[in-house]
Protein backbone atom coordinates (compact mmCIF):
# COMPACT_ATOMS: atom_id res chain seq x y z
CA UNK A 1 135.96 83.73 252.43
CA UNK A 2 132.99 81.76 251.36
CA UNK A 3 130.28 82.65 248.29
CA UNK A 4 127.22 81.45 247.81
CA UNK A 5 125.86 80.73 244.18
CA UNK A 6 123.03 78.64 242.33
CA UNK A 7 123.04 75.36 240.46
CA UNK A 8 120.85 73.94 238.40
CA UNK A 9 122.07 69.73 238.83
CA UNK A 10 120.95 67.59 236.35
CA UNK A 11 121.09 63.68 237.95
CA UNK A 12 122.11 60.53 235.76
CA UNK A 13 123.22 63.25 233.16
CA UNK A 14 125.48 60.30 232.31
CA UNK A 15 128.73 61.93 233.39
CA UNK A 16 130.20 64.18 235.60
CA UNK A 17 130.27 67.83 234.39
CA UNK A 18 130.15 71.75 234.56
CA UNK A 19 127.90 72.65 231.55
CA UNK A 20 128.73 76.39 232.23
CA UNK A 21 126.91 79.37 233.22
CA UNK A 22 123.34 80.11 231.75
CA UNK A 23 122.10 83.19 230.68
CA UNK A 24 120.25 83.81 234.12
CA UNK A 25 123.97 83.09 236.16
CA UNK A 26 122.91 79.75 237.02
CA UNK A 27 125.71 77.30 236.64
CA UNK A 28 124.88 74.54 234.86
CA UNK A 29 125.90 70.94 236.42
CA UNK A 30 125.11 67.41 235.96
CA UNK A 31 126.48 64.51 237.61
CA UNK A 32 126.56 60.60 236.75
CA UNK A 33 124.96 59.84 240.09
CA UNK A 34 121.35 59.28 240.60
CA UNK A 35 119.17 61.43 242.96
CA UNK A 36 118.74 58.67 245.56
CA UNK A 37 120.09 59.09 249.60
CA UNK A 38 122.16 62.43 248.37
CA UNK A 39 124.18 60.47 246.19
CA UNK A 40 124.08 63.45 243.26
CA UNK A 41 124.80 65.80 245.73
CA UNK A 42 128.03 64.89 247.30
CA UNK A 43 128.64 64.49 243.48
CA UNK A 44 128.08 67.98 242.74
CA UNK A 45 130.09 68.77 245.95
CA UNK A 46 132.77 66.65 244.82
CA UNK A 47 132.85 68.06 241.77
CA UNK A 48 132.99 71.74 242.34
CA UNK A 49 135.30 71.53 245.12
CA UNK A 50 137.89 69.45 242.46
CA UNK A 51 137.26 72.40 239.60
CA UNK A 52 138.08 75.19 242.46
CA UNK A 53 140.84 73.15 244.50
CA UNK A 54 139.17 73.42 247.28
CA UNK A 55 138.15 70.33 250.26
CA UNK A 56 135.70 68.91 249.64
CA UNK A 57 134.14 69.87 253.04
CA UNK A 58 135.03 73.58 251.29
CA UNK A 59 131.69 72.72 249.35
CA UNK A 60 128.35 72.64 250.86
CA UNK A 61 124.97 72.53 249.49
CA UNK A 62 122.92 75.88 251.54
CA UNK A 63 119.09 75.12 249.94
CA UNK A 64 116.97 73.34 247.45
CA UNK A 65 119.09 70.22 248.54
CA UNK A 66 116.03 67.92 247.23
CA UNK A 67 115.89 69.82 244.14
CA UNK A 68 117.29 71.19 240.89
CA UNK A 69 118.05 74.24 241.79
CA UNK A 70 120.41 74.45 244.92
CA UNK A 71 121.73 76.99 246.26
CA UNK A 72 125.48 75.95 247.15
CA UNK A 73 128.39 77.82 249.39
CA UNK A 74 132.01 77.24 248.13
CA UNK A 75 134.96 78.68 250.48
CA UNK A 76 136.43 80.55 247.59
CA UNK A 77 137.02 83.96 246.83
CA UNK A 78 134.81 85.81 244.57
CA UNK A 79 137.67 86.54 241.92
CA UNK A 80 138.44 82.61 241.35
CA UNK A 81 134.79 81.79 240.87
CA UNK A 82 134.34 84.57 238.24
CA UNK A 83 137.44 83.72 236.59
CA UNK A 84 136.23 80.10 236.89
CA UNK A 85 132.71 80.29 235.25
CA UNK A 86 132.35 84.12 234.07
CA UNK A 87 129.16 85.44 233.82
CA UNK A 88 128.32 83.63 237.42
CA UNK A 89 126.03 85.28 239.82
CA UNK A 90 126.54 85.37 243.49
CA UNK A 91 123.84 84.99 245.70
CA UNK A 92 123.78 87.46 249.32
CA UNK A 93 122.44 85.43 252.68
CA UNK A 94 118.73 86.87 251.67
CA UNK A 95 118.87 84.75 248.26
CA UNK A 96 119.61 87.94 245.96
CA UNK A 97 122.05 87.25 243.19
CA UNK A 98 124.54 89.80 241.47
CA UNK A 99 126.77 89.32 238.98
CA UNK A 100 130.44 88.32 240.33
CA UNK A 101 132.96 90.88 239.02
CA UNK A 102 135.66 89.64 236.49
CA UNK A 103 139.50 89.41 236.91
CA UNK A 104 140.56 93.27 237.49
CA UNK A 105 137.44 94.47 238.26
């Protein structure tokens, strides 16, 4: 099962990181790796895919790929990425975003 959720990356943030979920359900990213030839993105990829032990092909980046904001697709099931990052908001095909249920829920 696959989920699709937003990032907000933040290039030559000086490390790799998850900064956590903002108070829209954004998750907050940055990455050592400058915005040149995708080289912050298969950072971020790389990144999320280690935090949910998942391939890294189990990590792609749907929209916004030259931006900020990206909308990214993770082959992981709903439960994990709440438990992961709680207060995260899934986004539906049409861009939408709800609020991924907790553990139990």
């Amino acid at each position: 099962m696959s989920v699709r959720f937003a990032v907000r990356l933040t290039p030559r943030g000086g490390r790799d990181a998850i900064d956590g979920v903002g108070e829209d359900g954004v998750l907050r990213v940055r990455v050592a790796a400058p915005p040149v030839e995708g080289a912050a993105n298969e950072a971020l990829c790389r990144l999320l895919a280690r935090a949910l032990g998942v391939a890294p092909g189990g990590v792609r980046i749907v929209g916004g790929g030259s931006g900020r904001r990206k909308l990214v697709e993770a082959d992981a099931d709903p439960p994990r990425l709440a438990a992961a990052w709680p207060g995260l908001a899934a986004a539906d095909p049409a861009g939408r975003r709800a609020i991924l249920p907790g553990r139990g829920d």
